[in-house]
C-alpha atoms as a PDB file:
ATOM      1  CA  UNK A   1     -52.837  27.211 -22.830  1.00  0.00           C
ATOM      2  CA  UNK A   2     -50.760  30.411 -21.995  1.00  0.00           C
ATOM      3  CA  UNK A   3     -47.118  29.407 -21.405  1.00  0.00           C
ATOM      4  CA  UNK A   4     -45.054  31.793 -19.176  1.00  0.00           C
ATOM      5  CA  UNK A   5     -42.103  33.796 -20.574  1.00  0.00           C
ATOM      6  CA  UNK A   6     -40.185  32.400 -17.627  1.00  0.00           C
ATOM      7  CA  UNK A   7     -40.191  29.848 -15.157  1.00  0.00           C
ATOM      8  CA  UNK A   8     -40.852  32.272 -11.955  1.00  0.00           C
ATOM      9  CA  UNK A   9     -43.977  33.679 -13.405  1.00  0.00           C
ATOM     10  CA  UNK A  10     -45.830  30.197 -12.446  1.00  0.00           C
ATOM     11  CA  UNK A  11     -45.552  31.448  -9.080  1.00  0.00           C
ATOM     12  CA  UNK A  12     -47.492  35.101  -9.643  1.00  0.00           C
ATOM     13  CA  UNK A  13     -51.214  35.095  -9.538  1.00  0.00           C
ATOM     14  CA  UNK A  14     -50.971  37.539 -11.891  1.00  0.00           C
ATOM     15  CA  UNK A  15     -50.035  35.418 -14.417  1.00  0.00           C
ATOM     16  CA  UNK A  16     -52.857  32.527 -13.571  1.00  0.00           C
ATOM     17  CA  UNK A  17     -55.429  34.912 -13.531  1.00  0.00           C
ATOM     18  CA  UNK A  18     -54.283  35.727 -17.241  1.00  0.00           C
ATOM     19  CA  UNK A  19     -54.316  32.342 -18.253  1.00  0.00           C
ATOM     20  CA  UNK A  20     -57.648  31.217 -16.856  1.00  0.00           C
ATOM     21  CA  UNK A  21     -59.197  34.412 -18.501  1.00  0.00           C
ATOM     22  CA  UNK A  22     -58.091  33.482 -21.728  1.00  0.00           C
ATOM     23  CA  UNK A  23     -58.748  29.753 -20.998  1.00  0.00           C
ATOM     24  CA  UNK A  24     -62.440  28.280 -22.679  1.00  0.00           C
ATOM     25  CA  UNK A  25     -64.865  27.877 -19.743  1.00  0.00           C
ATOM     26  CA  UNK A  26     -64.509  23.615 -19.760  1.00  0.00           C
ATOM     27  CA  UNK A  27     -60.675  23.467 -20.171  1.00  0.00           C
ATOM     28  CA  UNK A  28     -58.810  21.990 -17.645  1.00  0.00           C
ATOM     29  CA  UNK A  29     -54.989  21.276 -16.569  1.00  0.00           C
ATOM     30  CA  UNK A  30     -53.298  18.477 -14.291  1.00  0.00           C
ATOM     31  CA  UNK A  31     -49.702  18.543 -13.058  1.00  0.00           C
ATOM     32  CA  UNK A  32     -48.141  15.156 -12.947  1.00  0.00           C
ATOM     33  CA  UNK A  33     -50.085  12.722 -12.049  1.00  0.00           C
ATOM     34  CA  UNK A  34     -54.015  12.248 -12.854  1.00  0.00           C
ATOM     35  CA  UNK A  35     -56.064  10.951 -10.434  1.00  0.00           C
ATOM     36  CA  UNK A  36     -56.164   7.220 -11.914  1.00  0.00           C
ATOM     37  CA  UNK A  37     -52.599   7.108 -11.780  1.00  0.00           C
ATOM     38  CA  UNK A  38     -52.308   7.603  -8.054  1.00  0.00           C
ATOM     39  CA  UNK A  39     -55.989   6.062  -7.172  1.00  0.00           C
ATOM     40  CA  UNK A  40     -54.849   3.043  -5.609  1.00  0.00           C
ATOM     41  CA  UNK A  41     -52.659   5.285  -3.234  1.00  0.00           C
ATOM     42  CA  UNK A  42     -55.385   7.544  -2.375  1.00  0.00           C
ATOM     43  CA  UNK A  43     -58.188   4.848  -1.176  1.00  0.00           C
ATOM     44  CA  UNK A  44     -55.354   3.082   1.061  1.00  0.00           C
ATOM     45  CA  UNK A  45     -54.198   6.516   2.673  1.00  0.00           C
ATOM     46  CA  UNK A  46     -57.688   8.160   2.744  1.00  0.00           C
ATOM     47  CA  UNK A  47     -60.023   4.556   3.603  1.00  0.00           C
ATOM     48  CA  UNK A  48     -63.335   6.951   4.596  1.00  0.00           C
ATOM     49  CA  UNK A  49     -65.015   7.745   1.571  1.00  0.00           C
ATOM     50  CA  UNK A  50     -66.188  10.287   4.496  1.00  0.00           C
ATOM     51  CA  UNK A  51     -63.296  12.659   4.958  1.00  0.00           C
ATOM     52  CA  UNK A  52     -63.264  16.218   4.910  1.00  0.00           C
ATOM     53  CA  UNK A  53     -60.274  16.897   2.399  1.00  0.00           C
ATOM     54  CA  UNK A  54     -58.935  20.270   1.619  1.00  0.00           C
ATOM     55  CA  UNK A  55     -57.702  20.783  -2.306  1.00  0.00           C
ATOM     56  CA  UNK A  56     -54.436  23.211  -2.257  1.00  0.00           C
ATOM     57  CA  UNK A  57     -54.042  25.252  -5.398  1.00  0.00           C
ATOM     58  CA  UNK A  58     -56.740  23.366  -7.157  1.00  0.00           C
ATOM     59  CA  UNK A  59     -56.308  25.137 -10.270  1.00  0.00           C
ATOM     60  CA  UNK A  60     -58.737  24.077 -13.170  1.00  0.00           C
ATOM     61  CA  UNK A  61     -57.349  20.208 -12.264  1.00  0.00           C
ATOM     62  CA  UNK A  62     -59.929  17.706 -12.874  1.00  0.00           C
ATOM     63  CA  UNK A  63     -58.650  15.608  -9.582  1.00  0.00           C
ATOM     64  CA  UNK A  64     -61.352  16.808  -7.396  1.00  0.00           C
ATOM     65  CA  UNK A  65     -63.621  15.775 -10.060  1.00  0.00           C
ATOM     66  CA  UNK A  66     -62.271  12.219 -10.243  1.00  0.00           C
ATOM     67  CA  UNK A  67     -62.433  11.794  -6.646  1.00  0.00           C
ATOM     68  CA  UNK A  68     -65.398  12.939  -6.606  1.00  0.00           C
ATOM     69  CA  UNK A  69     -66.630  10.161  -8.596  1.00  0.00           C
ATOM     70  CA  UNK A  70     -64.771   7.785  -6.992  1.00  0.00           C
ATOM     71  CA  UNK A  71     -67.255   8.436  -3.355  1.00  0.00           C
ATOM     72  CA  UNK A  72     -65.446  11.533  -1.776  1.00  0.00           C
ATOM     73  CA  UNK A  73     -67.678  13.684  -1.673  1.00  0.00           C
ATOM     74  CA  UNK A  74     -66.652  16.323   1.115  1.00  0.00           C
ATOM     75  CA  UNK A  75     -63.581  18.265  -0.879  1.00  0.00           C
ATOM     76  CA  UNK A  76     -62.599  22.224  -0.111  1.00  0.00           C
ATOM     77  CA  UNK A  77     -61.108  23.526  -2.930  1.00  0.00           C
ATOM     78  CA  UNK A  78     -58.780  26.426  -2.538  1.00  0.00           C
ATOM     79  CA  UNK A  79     -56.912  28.499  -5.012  1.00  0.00           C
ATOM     80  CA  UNK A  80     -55.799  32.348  -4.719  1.00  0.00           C
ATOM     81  CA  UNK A  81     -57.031  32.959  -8.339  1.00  0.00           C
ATOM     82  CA  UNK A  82     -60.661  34.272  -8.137  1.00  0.00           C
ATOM     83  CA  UNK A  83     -60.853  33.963 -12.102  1.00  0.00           C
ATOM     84  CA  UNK A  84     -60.344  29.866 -11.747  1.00  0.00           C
ATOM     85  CA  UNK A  85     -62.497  29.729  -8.428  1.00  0.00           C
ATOM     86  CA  UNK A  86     -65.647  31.233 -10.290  1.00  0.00           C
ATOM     87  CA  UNK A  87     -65.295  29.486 -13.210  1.00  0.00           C
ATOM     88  CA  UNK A  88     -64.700  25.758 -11.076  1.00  0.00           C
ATOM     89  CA  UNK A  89     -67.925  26.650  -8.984  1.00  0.00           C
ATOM     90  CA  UNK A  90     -69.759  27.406 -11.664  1.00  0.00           C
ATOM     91  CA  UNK A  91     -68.830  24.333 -13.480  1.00  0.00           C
ATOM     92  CA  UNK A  92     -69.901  22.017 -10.533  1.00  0.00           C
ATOM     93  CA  UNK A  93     -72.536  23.611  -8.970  1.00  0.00           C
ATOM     94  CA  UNK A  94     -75.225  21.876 -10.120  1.00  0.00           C
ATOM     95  CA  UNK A  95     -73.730  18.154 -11.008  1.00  0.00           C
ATOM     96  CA  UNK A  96     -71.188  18.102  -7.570  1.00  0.00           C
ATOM     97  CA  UNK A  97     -73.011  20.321  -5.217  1.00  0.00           C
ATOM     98  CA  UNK A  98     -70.778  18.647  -2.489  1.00  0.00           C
ATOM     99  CA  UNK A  99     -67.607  20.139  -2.984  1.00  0.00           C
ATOM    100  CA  UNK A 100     -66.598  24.115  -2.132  1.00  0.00           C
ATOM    101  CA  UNK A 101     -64.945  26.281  -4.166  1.00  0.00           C
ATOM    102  CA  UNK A 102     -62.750  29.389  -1.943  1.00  0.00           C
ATOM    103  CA  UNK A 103     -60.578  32.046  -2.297  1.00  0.00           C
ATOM    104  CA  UNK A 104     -58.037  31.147  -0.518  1.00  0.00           C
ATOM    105  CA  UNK A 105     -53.872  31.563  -0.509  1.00  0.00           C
ATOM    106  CA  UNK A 106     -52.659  28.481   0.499  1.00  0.00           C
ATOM    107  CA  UNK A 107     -49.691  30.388   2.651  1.00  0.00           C
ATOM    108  CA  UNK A 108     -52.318  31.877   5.087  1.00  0.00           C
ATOM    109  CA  UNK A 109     -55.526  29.424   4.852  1.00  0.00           C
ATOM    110  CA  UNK A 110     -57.660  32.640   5.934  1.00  0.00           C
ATOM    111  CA  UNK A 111     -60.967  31.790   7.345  1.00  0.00           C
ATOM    112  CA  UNK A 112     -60.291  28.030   7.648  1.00  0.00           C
ATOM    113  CA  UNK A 113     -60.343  26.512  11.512  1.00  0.00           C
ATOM    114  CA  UNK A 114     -57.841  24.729  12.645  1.00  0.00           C
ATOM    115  CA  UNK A 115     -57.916  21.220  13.200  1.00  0.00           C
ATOM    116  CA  UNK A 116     -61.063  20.646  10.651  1.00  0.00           C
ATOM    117  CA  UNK A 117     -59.870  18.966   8.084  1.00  0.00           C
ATOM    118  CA  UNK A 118     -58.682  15.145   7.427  1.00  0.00           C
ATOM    119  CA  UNK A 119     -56.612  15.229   4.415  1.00  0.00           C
ATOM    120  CA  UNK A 120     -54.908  18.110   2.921  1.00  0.00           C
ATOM    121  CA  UNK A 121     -53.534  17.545  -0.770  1.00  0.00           C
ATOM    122  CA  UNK A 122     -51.149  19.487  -2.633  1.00  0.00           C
ATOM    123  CA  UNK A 123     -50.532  18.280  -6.497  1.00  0.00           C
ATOM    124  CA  UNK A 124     -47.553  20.525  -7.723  1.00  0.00           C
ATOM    125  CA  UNK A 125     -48.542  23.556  -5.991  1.00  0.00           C
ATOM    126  CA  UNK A 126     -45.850  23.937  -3.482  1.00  0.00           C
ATOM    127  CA  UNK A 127     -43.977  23.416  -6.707  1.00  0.00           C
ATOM    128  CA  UNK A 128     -44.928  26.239  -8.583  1.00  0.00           C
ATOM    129  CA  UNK A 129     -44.271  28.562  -5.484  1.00  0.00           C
ATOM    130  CA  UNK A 130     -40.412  26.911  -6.215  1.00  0.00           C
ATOM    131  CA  UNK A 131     -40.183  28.140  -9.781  1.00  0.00           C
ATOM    132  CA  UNK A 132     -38.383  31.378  -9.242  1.00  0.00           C
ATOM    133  CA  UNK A 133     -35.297  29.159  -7.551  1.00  0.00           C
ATOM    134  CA  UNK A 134     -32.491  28.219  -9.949  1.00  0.00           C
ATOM    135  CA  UNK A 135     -30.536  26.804  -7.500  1.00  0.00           C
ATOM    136  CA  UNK A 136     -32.369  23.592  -5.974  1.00  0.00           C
ATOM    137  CA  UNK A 137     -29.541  23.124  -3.079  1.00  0.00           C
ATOM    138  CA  UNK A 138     -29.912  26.491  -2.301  1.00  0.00           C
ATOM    139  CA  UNK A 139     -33.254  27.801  -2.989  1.00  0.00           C
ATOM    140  CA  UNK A 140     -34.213  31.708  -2.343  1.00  0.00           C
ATOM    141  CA  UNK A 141     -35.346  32.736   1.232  1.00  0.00           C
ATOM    142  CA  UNK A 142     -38.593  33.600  -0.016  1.00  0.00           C
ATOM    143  CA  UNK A 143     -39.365  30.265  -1.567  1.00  0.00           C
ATOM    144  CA  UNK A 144     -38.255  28.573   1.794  1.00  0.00           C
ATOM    145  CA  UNK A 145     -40.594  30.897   3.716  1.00  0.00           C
ATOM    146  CA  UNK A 146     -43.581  30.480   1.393  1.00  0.00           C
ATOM    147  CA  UNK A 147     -43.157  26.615   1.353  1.00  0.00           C
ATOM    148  CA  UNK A 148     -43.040  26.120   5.074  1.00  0.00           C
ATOM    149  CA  UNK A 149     -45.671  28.877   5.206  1.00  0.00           C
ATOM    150  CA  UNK A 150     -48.412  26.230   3.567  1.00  0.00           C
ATOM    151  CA  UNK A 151     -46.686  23.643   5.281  1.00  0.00           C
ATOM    152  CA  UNK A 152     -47.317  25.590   8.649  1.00  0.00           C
ATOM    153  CA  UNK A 153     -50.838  26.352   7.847  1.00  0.00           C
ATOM    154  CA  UNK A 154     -51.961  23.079   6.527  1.00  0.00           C
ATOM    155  CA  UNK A 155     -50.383  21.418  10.101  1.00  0.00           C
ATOM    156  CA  UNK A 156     -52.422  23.906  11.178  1.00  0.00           C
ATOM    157  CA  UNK A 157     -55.919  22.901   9.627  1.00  0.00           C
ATOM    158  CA  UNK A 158     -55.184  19.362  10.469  1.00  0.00           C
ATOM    159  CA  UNK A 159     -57.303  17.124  12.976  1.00  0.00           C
ATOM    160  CA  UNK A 160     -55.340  14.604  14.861  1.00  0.00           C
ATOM    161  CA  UNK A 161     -54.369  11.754  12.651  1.00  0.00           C
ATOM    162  CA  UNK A 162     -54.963  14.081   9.763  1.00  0.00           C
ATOM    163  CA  UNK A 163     -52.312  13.533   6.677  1.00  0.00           C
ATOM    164  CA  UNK A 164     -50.916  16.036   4.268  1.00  0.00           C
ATOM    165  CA  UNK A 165     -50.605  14.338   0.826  1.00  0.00           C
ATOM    166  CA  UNK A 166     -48.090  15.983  -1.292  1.00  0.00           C
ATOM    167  CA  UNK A 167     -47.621  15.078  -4.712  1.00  0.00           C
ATOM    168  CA  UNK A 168     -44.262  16.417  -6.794  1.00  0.00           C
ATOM    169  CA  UNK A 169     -41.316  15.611  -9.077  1.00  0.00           C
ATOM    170  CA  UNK A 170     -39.092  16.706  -6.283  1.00  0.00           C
ATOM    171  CA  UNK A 171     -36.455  14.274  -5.089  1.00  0.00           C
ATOM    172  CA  UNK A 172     -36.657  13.622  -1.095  1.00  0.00           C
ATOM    173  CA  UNK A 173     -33.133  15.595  -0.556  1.00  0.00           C
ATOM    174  CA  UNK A 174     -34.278  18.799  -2.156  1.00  0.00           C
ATOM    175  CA  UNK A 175     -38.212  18.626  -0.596  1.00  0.00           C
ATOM    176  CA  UNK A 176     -37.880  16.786   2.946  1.00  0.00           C
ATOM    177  CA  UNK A 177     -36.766  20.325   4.401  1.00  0.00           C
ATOM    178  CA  UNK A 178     -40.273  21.607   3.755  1.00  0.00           C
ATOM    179  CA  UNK A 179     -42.215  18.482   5.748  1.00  0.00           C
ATOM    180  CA  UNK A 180     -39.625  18.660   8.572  1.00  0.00           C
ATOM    181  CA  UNK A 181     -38.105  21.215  10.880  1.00  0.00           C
ATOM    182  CA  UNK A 182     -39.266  23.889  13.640  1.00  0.00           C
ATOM    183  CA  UNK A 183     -41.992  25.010  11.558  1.00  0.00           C
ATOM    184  CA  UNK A 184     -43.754  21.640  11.585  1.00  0.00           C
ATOM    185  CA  UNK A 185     -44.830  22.286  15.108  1.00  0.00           C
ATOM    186  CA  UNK A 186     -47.198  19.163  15.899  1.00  0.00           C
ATOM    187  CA  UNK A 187     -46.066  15.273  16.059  1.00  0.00           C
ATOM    188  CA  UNK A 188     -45.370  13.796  12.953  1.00  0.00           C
ATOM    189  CA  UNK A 189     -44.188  11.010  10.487  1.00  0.00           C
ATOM    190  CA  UNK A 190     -43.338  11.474   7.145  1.00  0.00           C
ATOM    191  CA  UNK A 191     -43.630   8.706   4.349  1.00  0.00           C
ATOM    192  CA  UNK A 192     -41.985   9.029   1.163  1.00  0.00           C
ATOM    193  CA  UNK A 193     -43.088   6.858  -1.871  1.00  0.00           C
ATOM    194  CA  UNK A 194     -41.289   6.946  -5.186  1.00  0.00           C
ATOM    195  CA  UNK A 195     -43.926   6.494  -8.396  1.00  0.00           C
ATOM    196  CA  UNK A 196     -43.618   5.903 -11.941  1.00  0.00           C
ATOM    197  CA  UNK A 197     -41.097   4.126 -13.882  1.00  0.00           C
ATOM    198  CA  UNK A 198     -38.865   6.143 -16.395  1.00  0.00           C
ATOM    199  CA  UNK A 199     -39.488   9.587 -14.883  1.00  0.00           C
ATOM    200  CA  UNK A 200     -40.051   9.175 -11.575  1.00  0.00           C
ATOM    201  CA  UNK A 201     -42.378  11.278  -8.880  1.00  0.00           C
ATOM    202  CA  UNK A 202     -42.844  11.489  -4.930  1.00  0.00           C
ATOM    203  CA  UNK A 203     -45.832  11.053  -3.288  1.00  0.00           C
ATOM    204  CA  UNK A 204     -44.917  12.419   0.386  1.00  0.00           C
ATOM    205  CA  UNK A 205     -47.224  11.409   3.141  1.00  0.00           C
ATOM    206  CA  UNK A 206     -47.024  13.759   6.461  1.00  0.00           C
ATOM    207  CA  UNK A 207     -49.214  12.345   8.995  1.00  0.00           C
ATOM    208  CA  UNK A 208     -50.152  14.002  12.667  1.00  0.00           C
ATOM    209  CA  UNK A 209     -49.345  12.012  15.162  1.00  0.00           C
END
């Protein structure tokens, strides 16, 4: 695995593409949590083995795998990195026919209707777009406008009673600004649920109303 020089470059697709190049064609990479950890979460927010579920930034992560296994079949994965997007659809092509592979940025959601989707899920990929902050209280305009740009877009996408699953290390005073605010333009609650023990994660539950 290709580190970055510096934090920032996590949020360049110039420097995923690179990676996933020089990654073998099988290899695969999950921020935070792995789907078993956060299972039992999932089923209760998402009880339809039948939703339509839209993967943000999906990456090379084997969590649409694992829920696919686990019955949920009907997963849209996105990523802006055509090099990782080839390589995932030809991976499960033939064994997970089911699930869609698109080029996609997740700050426009080109090409996808709105309203369409059930659950939108986001594991660390807001976060990446957050690496070229160094001030958490005070993050960089652009970083504010890219954030509530996917936040925008995946309101967007959502049906009515549709929930945007975020998963992140982020503590609720530096990440609640995202989920709330003029930008979130539709009815909604927000649920906030603190996992792990030692090191602790968020799972952040915005739900149309």
């Amino acid at each position: 695995m290709s580190l970055p020089h510096k934090n920032e470059e996590y949020g360049t697709e110039v420097y995923w593409d690179k990676r996933y190049e020089q990654e073998a064609e099988d290899a695969s990479f999950d921020w935070f949590k792995s789907y078993a950890d956060v299972a039992s979460d999932i089923r209760k927010l998402i009880p339809s083995r039948a939703a339509r579920i839209l993967m943000l930034g999906c990456g090379n992560s084997k969590f649409s795998e694992d829920m696919w296994e686990d019955g949920y079949k009907n997963i849209v994965n996105v990523d802006y990195s055509p090099v990782v997007i080839e390589k995932m659809r030809n991976r499960h092509k033939d064994v997970r026919p089911e699930m869609t592979w698109e080029v996609k940025d997740v700050r426009t959601l080109d090409g996808l209707d709105a309203s369409s989707f059930d659950v939108a899920i986001d594991k660390g990929t807001m976060d990446a777009m957050m690496t070229s902050s160094t001030d958490v209280w005070d993050p960089p305009e652009q970083v504010i406008k890219d954030c509530t740009a996917e936040v925008s877009q995946v309101i967007r996408v959502l049906k009515r009673n549709g929930i945007f699953i975020y998963i992140t290390f982020g503590q609720p005073h530096f990440r609640r600004r995202y989920l709330t605010g003029p930008h979130v333009t539709r009815n909604t609650s927000l649920e906030i649920n603190q996992l792990g023990e030692s090191f602790h994660y968020y799972m952040y539950t915005l739900r149309m109303l």
